[in-house]
C-alpha atoms as a PDB file:
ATOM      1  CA  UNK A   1       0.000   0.000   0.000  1.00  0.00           C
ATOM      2  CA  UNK A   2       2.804   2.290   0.808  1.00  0.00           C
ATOM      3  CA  UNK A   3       4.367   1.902  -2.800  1.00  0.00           C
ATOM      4  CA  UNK A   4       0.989   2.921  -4.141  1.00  0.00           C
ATOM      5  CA  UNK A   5       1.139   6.355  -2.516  1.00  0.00           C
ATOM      6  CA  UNK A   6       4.057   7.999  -4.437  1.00  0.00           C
ATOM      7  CA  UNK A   7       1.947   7.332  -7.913  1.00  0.00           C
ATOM      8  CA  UNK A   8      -0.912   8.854  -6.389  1.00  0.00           C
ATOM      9  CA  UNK A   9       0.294  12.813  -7.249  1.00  0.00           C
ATOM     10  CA  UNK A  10       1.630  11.864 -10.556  1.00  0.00           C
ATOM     11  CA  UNK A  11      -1.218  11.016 -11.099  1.00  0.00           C
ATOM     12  CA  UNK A  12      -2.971  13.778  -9.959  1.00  0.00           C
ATOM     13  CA  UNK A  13      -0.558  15.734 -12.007  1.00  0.00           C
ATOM     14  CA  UNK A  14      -0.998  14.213 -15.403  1.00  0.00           C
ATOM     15  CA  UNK A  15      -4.882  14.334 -15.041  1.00  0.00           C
ATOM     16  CA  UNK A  16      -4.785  18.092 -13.888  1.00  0.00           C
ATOM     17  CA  UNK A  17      -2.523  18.599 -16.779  1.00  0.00           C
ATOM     18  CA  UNK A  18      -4.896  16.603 -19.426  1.00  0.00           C
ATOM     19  CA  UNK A  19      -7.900  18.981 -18.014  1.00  0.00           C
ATOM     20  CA  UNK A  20      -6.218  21.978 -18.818  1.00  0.00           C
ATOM     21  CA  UNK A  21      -5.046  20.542 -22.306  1.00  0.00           C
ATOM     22  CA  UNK A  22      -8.973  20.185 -23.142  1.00  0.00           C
ATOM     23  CA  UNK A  23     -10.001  23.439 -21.807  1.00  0.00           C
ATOM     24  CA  UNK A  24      -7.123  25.378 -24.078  1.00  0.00           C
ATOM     25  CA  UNK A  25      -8.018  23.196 -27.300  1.00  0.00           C
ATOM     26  CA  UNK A  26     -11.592  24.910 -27.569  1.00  0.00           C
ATOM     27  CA  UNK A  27      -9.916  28.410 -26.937  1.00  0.00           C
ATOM     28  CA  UNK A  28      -9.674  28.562 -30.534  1.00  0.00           C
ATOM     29  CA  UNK A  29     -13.021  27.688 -31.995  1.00  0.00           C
ATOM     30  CA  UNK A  30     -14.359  30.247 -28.842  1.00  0.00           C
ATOM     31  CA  UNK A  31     -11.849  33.315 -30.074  1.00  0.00           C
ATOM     32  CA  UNK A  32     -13.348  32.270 -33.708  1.00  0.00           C
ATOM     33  CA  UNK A  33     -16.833  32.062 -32.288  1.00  0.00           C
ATOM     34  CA  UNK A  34     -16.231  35.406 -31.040  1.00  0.00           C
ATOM     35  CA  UNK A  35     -14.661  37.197 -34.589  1.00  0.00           C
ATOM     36  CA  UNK A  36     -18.639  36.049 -36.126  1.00  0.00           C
ATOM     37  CA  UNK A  37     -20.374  38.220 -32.906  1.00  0.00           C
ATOM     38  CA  UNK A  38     -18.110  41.295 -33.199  1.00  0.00           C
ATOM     39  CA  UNK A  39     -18.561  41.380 -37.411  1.00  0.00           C
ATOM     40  CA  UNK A  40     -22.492  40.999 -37.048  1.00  0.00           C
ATOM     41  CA  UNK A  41     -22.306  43.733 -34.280  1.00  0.00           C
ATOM     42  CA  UNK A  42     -20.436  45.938 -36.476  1.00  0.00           C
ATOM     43  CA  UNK A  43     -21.761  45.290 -39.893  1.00  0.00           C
ATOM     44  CA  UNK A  44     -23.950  48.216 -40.980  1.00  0.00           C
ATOM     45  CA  UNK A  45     -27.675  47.296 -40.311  1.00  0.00           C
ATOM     46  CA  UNK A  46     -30.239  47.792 -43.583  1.00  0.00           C
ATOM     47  CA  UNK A  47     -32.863  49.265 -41.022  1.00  0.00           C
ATOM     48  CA  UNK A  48     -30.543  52.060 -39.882  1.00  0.00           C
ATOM     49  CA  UNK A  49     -29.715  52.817 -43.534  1.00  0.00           C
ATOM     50  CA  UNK A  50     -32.608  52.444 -45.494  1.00  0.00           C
ATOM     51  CA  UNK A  51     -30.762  54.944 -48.231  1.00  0.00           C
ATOM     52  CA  UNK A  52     -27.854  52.870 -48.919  1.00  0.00           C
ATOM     53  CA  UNK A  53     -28.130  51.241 -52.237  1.00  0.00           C
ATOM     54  CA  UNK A  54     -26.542  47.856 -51.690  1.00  0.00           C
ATOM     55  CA  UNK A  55     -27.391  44.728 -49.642  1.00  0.00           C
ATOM     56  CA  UNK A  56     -24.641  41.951 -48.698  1.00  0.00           C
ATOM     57  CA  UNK A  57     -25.543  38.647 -47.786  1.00  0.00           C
ATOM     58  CA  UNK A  58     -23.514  36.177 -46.442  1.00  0.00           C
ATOM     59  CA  UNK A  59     -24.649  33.185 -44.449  1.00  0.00           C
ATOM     60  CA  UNK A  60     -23.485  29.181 -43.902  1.00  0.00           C
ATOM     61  CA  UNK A  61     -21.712  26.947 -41.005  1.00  0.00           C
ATOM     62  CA  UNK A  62     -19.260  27.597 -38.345  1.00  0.00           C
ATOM     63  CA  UNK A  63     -17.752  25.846 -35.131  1.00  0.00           C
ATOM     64  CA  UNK A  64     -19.994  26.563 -32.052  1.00  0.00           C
ATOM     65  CA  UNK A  65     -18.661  27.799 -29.418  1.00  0.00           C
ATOM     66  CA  UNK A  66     -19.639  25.425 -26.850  1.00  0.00           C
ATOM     67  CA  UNK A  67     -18.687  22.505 -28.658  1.00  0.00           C
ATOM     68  CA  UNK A  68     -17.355  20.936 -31.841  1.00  0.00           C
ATOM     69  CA  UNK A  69     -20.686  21.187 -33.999  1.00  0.00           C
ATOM     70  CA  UNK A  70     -21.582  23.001 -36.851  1.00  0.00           C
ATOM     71  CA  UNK A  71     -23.911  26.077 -36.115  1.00  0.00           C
ATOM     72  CA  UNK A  72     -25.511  27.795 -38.840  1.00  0.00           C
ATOM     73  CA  UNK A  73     -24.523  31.556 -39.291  1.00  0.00           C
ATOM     74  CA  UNK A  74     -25.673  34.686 -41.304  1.00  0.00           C
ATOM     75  CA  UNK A  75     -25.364  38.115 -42.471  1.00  0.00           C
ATOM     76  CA  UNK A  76     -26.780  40.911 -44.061  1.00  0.00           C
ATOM     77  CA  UNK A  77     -25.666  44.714 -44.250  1.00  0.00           C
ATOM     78  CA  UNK A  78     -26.206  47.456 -46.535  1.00  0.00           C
ATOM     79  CA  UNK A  79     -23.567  49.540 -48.407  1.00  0.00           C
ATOM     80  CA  UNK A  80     -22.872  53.035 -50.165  1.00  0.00           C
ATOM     81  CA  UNK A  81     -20.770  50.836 -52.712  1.00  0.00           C
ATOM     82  CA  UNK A  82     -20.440  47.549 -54.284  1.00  0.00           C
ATOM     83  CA  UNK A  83     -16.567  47.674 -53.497  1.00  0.00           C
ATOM     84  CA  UNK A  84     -17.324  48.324 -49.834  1.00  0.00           C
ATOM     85  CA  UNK A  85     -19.825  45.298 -50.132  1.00  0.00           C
ATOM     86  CA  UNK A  86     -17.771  42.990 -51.583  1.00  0.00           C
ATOM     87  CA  UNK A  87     -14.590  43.915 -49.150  1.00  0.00           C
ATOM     88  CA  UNK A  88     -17.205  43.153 -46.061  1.00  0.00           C
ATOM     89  CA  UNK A  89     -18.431  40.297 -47.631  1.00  0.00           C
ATOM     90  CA  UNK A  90     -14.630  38.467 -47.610  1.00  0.00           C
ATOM     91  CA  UNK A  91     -14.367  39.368 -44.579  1.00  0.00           C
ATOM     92  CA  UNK A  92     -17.833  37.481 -43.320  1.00  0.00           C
ATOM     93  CA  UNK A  93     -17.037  34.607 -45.924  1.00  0.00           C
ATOM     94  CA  UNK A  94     -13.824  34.153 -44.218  1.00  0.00           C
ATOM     95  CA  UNK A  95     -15.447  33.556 -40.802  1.00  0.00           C
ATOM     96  CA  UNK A  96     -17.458  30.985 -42.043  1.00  0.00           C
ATOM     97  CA  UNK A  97     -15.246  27.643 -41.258  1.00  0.00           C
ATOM     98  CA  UNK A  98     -18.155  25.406 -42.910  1.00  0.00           C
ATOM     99  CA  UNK A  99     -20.035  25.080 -45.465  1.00  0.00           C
ATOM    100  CA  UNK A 100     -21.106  28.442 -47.366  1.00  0.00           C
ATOM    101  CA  UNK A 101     -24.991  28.829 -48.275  1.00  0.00           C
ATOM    102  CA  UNK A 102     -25.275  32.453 -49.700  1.00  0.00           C
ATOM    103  CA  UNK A 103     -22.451  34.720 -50.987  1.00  0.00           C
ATOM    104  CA  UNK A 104     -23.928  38.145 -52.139  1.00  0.00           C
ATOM    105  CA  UNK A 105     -23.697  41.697 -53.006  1.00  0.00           C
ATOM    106  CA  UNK A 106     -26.961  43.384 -55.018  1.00  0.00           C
ATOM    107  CA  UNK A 107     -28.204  46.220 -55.827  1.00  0.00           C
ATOM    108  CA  UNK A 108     -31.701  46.982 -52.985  1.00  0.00           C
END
């Protein structure tokens, strides 16, 4: 029993140090997660800028972040320019780690 005891805090050790390994693996998917919030938050809304004469749609699947699973995502802003459409819409394509279901920029 006493030769038992001495294994006992390795142990400990490589379990603590296995828990910690799985928490910092999903860091990334979460930081991702957390690049799709911030662009819908700061994509120009279409109901705050009813004059603006282009619409951008961008939608599909991305990593959730509370687990490994594909969540579905989406997009839409409005736009002076095509050119400032397009350059938004790279960006949202870009966040999008899945599949992609809609990649636009129209005229309204």
């Amino acid at each position: 029993m006493l030769a038992a005891t001495p294994r006992l805090p390795r142990l400990a050790a490589a379990l603590s140090a296995a828990a910690v390994a799985m928490v910092f693996s999903a860091v990334p998917a979460a930081a991702d997660y957390n690049r799709v919030i911030a662009f819908r938050a700061a994509t120009p809304k279409c109901e705050a800028n009813p004059n603006l004469p282009w619409i951008g749609r961008a939608s599909g699947q991305t990593t959730s972040l509370m687990s490994d699973l594909m969540v579905p995502v989406s997009f839409v802003g409005c736009f002076a320019t095509e050119a400032e459409c397009r350059k938004w819409l790279g960006h949202g394509i870009g966040l999008i780690d899945g599949r992609i279901v809609e990649n636009s920029c129209r005229p309204r």
